[in-house]
ModelCIF file with pLDDT and N, C-alpha, C, O atoms, coordinates in Angstrom:
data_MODEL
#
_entry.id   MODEL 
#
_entity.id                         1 
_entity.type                       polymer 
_entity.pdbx_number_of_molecules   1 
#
_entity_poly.entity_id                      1 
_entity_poly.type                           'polypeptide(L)' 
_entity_poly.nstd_linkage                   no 
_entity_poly.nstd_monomer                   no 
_entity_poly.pdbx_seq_one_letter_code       
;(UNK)(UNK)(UNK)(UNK)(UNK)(UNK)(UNK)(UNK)(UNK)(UNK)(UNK)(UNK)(UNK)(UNK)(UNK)(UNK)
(UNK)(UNK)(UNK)(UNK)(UNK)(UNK)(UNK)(UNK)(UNK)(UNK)(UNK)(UNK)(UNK)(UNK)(UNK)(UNK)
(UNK)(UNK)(UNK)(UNK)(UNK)(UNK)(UNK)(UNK)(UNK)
;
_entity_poly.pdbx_seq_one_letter_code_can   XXXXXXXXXXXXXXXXXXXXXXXXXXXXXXXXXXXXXXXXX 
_entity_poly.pdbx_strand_id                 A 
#
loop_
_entity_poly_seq.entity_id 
_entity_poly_seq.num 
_entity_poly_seq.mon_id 
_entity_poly_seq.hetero 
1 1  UNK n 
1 2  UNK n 
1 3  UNK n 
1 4  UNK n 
1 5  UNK n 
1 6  UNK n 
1 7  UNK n 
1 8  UNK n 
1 9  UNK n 
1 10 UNK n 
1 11 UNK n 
1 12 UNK n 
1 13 UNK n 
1 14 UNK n 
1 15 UNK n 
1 16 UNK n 
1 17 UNK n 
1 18 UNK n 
1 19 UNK n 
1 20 UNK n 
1 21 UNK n 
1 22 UNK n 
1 23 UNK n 
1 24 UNK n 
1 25 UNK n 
1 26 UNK n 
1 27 UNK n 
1 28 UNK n 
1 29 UNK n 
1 30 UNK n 
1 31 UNK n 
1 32 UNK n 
1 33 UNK n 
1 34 UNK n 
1 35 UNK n 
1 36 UNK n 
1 37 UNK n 
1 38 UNK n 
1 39 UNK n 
1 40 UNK n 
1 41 UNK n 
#
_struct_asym.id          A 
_struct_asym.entity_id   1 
#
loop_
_ma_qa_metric.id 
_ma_qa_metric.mode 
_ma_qa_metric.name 
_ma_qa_metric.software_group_id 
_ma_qa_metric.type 
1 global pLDDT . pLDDT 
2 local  pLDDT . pLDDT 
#
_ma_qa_metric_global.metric_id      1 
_ma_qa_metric_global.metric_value   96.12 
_ma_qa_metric_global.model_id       1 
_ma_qa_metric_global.ordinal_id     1 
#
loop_
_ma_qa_metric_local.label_asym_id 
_ma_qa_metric_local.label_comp_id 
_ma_qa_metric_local.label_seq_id 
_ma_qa_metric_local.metric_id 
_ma_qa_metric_local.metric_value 
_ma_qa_metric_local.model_id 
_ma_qa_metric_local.ordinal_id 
A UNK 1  2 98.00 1 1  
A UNK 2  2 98.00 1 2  
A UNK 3  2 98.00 1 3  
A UNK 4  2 98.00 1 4  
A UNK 5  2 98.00 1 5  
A UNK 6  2 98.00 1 6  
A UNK 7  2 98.00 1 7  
A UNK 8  2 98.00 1 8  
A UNK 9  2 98.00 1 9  
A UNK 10 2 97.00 1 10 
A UNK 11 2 96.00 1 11 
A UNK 12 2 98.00 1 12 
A UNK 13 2 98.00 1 13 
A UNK 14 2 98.00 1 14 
A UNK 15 2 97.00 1 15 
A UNK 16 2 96.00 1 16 
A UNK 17 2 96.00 1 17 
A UNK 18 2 93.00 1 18 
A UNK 19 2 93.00 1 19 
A UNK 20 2 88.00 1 20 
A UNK 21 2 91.00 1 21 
A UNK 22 2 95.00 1 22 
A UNK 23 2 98.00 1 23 
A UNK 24 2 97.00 1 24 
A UNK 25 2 96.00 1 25 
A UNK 26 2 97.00 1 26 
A UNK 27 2 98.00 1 27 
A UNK 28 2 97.00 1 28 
A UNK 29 2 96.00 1 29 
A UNK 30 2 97.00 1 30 
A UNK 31 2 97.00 1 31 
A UNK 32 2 96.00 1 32 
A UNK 33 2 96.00 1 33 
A UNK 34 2 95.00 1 34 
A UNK 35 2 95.00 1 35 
A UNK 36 2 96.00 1 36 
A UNK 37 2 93.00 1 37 
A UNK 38 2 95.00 1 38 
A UNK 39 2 94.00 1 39 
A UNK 40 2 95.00 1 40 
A UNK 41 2 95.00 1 41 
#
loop_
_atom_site.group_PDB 
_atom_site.id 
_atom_site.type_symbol 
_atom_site.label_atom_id 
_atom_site.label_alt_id 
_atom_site.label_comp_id 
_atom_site.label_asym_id 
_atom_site.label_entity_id 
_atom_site.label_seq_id 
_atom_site.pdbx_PDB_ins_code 
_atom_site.Cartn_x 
_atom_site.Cartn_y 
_atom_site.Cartn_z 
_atom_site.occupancy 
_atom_site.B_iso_or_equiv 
_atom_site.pdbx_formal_charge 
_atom_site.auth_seq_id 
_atom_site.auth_comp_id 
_atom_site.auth_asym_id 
_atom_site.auth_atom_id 
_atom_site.pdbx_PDB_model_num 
ATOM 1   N N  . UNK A 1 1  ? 0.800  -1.209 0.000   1.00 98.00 ? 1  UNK A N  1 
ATOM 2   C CA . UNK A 1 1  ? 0.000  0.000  0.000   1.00 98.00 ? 1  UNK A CA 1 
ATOM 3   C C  . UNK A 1 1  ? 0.833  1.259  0.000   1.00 98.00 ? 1  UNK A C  1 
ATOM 4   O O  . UNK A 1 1  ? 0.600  2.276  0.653   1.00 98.00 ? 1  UNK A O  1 
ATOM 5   N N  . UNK A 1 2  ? 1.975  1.013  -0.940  1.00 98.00 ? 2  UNK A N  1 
ATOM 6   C CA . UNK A 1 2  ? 2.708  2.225  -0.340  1.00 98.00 ? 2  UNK A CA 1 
ATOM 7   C C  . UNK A 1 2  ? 2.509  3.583  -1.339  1.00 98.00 ? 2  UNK A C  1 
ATOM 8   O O  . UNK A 1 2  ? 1.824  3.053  -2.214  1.00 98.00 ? 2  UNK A O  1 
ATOM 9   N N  . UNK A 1 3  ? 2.626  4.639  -1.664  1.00 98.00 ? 3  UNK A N  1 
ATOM 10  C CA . UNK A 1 3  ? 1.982  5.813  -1.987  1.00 98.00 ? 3  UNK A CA 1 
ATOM 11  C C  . UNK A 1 3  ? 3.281  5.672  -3.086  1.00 98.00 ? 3  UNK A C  1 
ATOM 12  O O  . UNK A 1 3  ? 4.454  5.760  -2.721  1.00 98.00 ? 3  UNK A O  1 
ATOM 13  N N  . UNK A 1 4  ? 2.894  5.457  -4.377  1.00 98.00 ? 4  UNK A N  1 
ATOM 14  C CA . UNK A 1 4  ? 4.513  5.172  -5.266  1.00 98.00 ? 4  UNK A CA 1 
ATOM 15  C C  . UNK A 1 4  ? 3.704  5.732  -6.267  1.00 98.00 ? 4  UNK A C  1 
ATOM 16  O O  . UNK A 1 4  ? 2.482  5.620  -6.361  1.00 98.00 ? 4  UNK A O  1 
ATOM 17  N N  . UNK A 1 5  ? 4.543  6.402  -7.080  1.00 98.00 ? 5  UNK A N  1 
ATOM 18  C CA . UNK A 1 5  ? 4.094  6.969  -8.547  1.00 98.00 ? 5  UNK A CA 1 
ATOM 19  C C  . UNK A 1 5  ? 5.361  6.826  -9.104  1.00 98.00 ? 5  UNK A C  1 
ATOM 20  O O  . UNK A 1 5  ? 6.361  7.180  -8.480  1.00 98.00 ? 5  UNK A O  1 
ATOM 21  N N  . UNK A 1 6  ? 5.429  6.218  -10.500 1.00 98.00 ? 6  UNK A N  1 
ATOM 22  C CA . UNK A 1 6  ? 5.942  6.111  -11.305 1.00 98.00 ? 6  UNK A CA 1 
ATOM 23  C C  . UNK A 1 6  ? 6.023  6.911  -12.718 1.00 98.00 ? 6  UNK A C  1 
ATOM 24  O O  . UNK A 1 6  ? 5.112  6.779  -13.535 1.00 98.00 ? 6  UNK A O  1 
ATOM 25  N N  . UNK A 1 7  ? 7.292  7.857  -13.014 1.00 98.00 ? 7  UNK A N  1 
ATOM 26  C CA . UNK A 1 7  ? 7.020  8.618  -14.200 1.00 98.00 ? 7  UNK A CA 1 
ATOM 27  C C  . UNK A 1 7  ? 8.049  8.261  -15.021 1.00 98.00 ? 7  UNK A C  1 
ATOM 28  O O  . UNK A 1 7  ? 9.200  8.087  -14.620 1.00 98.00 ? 7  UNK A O  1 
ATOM 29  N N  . UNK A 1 8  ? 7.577  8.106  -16.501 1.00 98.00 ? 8  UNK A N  1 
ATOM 30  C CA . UNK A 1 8  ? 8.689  7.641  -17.718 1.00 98.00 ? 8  UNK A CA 1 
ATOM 31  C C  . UNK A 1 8  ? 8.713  8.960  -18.611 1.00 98.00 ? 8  UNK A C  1 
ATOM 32  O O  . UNK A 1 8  ? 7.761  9.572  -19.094 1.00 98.00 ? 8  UNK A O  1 
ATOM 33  N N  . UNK A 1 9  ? 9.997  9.204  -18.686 1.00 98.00 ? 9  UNK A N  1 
ATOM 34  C CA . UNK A 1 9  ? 10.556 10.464 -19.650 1.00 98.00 ? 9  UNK A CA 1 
ATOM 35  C C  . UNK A 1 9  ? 11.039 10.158 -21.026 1.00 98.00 ? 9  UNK A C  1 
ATOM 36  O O  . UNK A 1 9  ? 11.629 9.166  -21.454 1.00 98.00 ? 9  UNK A O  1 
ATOM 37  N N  . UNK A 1 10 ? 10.692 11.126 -21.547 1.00 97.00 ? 10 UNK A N  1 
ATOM 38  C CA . UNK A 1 10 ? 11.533 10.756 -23.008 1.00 97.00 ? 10 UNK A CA 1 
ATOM 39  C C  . UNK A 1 10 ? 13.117 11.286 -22.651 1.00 97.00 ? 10 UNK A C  1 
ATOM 40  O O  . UNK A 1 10 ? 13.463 11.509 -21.491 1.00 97.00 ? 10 UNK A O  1 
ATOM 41  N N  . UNK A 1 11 ? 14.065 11.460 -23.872 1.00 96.00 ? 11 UNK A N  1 
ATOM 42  C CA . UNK A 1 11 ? 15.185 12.157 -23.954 1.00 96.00 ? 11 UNK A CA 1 
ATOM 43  C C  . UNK A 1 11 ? 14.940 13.211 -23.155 1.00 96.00 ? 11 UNK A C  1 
ATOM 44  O O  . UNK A 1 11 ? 13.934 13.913 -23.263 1.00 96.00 ? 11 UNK A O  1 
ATOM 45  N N  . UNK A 1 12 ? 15.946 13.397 -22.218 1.00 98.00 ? 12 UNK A N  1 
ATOM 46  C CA . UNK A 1 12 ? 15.712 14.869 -21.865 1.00 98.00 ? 12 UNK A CA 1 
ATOM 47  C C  . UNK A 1 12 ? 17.432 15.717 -22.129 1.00 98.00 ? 12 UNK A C  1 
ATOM 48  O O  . UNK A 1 12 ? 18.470 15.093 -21.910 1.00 98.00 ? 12 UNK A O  1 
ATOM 49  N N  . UNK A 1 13 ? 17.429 17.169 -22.614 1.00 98.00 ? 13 UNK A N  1 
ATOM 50  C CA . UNK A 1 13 ? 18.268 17.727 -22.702 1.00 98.00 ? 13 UNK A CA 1 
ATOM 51  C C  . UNK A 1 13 ? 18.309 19.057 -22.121 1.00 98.00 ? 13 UNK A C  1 
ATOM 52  O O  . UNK A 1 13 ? 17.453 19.495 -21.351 1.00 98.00 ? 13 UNK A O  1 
ATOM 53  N N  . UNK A 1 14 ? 19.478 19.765 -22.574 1.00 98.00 ? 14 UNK A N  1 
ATOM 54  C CA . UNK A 1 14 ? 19.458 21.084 -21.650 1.00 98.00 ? 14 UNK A CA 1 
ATOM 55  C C  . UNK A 1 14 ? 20.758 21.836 -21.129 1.00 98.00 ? 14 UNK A C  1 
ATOM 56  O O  . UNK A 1 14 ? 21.897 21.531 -21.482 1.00 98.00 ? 14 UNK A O  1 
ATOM 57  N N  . UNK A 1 15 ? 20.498 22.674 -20.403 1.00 97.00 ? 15 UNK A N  1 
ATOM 58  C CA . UNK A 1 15 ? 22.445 23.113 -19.840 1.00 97.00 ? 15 UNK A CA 1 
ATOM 59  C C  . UNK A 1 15 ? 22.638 21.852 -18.569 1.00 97.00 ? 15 UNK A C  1 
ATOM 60  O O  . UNK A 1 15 ? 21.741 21.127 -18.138 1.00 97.00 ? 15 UNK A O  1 
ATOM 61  N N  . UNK A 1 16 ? 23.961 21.865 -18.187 1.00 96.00 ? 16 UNK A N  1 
ATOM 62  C CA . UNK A 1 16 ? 24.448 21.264 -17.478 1.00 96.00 ? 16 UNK A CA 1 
ATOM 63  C C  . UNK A 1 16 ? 24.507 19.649 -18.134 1.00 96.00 ? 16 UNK A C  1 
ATOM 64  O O  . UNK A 1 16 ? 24.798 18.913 -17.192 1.00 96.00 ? 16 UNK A O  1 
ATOM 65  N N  . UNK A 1 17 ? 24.391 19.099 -18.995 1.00 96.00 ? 17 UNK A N  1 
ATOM 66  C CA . UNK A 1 17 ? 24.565 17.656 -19.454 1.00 96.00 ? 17 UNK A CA 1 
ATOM 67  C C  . UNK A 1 17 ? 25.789 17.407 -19.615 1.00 96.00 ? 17 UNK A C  1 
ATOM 68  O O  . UNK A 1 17 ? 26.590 18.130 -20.207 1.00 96.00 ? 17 UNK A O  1 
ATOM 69  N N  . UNK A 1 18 ? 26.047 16.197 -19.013 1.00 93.00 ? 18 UNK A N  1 
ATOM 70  C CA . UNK A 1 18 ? 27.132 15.698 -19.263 1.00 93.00 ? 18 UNK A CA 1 
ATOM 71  C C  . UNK A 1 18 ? 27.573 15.174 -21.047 1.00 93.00 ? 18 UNK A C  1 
ATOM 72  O O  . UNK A 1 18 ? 26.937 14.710 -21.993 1.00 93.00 ? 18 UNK A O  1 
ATOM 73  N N  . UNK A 1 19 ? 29.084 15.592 -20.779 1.00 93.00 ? 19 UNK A N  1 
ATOM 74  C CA . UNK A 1 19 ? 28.551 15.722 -22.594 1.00 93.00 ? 19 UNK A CA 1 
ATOM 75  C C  . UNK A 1 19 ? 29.415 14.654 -23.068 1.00 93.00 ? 19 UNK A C  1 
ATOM 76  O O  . UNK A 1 19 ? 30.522 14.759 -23.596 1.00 93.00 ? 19 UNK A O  1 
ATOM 77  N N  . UNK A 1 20 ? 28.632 13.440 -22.756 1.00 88.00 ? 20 UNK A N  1 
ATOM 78  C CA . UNK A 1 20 ? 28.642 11.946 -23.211 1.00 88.00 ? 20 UNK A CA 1 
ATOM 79  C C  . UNK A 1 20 ? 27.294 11.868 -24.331 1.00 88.00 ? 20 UNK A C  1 
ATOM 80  O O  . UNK A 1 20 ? 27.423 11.266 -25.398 1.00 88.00 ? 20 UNK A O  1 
ATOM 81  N N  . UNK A 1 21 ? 25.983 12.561 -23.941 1.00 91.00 ? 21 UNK A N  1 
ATOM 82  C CA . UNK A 1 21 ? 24.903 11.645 -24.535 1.00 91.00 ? 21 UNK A CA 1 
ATOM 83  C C  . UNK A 1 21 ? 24.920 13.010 -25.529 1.00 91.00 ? 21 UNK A C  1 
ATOM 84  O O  . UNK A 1 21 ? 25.497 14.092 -25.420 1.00 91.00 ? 21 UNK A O  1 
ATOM 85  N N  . UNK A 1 22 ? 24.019 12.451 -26.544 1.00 95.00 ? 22 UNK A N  1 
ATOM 86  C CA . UNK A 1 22 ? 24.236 13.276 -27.551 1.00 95.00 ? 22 UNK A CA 1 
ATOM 87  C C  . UNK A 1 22 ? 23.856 14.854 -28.286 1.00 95.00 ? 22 UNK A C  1 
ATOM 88  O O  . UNK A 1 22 ? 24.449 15.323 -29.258 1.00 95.00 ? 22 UNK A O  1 
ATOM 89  N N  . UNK A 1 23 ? 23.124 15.272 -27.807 1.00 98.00 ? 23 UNK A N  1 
ATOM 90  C CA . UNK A 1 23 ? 22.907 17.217 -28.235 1.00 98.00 ? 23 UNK A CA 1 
ATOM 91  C C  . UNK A 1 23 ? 24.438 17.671 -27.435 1.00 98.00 ? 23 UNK A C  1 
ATOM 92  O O  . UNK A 1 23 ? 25.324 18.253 -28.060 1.00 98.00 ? 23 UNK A O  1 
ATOM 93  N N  . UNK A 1 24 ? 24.569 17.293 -25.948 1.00 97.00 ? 24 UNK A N  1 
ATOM 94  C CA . UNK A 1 24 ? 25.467 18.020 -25.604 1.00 97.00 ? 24 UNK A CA 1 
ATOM 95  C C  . UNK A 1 24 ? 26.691 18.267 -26.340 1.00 97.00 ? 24 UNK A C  1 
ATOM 96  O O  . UNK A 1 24 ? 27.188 19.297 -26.796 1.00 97.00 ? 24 UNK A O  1 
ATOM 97  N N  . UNK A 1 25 ? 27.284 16.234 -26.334 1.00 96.00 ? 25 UNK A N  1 
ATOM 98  C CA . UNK A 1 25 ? 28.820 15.733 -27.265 1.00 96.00 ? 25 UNK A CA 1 
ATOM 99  C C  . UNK A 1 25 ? 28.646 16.943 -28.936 1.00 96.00 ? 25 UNK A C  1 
ATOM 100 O O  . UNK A 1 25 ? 29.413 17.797 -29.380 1.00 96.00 ? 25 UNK A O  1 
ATOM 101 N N  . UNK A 1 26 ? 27.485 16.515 -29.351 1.00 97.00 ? 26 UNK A N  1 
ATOM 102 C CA . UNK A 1 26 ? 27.302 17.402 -30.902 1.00 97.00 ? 26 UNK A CA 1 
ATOM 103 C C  . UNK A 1 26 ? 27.320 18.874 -30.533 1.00 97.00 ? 26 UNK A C  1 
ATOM 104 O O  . UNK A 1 26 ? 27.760 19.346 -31.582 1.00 97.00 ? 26 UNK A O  1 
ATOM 105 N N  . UNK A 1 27 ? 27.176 19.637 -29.932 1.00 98.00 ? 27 UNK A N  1 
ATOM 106 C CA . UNK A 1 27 ? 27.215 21.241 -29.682 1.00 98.00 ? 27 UNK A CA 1 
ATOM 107 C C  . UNK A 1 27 ? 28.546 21.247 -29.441 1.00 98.00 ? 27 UNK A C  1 
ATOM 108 O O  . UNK A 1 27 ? 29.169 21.671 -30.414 1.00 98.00 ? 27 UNK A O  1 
ATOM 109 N N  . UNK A 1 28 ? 29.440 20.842 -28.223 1.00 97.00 ? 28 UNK A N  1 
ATOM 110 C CA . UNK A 1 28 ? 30.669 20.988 -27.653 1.00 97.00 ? 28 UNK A CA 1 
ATOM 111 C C  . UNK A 1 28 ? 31.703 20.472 -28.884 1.00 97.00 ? 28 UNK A C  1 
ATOM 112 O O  . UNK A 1 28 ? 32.733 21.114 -29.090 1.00 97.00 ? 28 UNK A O  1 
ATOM 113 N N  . UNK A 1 29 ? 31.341 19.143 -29.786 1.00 96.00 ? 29 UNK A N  1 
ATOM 114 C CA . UNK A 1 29 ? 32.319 19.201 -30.724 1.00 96.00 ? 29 UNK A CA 1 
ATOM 115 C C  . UNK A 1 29 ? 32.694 19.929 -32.123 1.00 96.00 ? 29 UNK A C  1 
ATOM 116 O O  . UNK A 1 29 ? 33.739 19.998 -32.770 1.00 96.00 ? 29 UNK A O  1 
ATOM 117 N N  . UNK A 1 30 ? 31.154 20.536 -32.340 1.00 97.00 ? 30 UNK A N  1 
ATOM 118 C CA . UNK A 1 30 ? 30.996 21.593 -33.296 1.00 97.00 ? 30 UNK A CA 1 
ATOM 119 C C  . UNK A 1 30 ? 31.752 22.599 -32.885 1.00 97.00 ? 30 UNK A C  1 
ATOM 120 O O  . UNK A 1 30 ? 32.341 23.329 -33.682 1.00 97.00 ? 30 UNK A O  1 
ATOM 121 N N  . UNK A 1 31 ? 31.800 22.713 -31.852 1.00 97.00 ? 31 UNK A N  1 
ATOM 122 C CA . UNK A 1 31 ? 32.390 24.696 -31.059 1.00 97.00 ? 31 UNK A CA 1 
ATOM 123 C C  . UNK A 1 31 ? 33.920 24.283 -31.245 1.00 97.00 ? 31 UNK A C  1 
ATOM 124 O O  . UNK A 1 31 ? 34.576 25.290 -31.511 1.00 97.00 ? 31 UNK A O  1 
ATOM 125 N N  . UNK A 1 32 ? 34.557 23.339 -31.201 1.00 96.00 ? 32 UNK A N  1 
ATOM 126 C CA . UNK A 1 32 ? 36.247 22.612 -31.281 1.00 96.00 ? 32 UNK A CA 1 
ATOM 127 C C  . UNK A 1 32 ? 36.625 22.115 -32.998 1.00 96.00 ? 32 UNK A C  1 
ATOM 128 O O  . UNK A 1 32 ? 37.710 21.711 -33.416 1.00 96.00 ? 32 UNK A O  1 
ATOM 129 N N  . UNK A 1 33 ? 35.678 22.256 -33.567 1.00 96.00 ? 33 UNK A N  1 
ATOM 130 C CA . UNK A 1 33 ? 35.994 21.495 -34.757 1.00 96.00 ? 33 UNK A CA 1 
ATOM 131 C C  . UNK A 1 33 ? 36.310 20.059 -35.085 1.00 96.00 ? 33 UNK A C  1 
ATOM 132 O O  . UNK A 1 33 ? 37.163 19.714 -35.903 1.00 96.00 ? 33 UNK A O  1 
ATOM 133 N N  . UNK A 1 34 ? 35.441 19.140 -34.276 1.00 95.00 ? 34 UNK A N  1 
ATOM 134 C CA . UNK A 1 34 ? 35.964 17.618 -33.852 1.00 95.00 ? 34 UNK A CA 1 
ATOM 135 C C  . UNK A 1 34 ? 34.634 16.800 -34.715 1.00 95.00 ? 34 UNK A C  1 
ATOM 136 O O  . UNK A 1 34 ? 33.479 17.156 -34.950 1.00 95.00 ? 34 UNK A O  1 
ATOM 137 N N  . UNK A 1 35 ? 35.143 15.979 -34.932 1.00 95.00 ? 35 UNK A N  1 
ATOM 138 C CA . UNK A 1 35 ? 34.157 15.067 -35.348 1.00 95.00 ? 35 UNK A CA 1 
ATOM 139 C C  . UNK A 1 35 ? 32.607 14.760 -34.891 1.00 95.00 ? 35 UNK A C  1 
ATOM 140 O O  . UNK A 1 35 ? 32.511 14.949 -33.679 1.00 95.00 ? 35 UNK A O  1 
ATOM 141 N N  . UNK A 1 36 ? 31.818 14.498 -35.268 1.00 96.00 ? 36 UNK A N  1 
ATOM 142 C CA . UNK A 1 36 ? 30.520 14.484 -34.867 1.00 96.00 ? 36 UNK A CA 1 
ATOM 143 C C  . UNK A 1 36 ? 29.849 13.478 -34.775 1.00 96.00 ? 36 UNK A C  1 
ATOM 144 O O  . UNK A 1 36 ? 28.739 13.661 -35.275 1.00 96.00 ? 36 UNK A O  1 
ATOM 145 N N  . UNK A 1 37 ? 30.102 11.652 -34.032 1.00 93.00 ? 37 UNK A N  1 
ATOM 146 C CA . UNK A 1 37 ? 30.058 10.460 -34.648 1.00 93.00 ? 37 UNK A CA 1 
ATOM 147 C C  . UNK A 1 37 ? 27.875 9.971  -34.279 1.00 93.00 ? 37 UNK A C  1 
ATOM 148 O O  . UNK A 1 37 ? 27.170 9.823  -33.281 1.00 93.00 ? 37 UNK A O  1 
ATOM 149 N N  . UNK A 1 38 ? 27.716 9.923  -35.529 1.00 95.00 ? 38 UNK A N  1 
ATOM 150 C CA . UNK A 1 38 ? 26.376 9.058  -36.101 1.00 95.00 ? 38 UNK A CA 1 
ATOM 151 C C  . UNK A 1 38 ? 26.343 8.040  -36.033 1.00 95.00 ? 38 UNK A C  1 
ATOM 152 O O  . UNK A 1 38 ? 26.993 7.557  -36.960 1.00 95.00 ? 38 UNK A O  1 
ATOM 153 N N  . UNK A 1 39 ? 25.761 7.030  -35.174 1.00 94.00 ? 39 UNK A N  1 
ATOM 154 C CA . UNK A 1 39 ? 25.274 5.519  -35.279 1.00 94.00 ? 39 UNK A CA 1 
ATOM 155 C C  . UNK A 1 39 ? 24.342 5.551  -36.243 1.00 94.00 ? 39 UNK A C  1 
ATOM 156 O O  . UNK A 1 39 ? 23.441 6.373  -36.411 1.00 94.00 ? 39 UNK A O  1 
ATOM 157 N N  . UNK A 1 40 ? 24.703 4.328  -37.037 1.00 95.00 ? 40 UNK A N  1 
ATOM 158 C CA . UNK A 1 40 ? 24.179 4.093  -38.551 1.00 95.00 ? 40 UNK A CA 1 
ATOM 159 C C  . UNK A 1 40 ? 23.700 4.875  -40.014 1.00 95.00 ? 40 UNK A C  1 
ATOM 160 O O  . UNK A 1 40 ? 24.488 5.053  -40.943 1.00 95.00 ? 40 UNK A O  1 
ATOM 161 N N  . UNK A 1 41 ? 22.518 5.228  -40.035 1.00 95.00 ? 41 UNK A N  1 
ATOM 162 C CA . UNK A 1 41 ? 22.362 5.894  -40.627 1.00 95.00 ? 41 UNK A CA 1 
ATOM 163 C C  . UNK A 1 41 ? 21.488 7.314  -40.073 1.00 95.00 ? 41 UNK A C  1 
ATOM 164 O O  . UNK A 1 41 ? 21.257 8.239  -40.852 1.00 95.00 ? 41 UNK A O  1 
#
């Protein structure tokens, strides 16, 4: 009986991201001139 709510998010982005996942990695490597890597197509 315990009072639990469960919420599912899509992607979320924004300032402060660690810039592993991808808008961040793609903004920060555009501003350096670095590669921009695309899984598949």
């Amino acid at each position: 009986g315990q009072d639990v709510v469960v919420t599912r998010c899509s992607n979320n982005y924004g300032p402060r991201q660690f810039p592993e996942k991808l808008i961040p990695l793609t903004i920060v490597n555009l501003f350096d001139g670095v590669e921009v890597p695309i899984y598949g197509d």
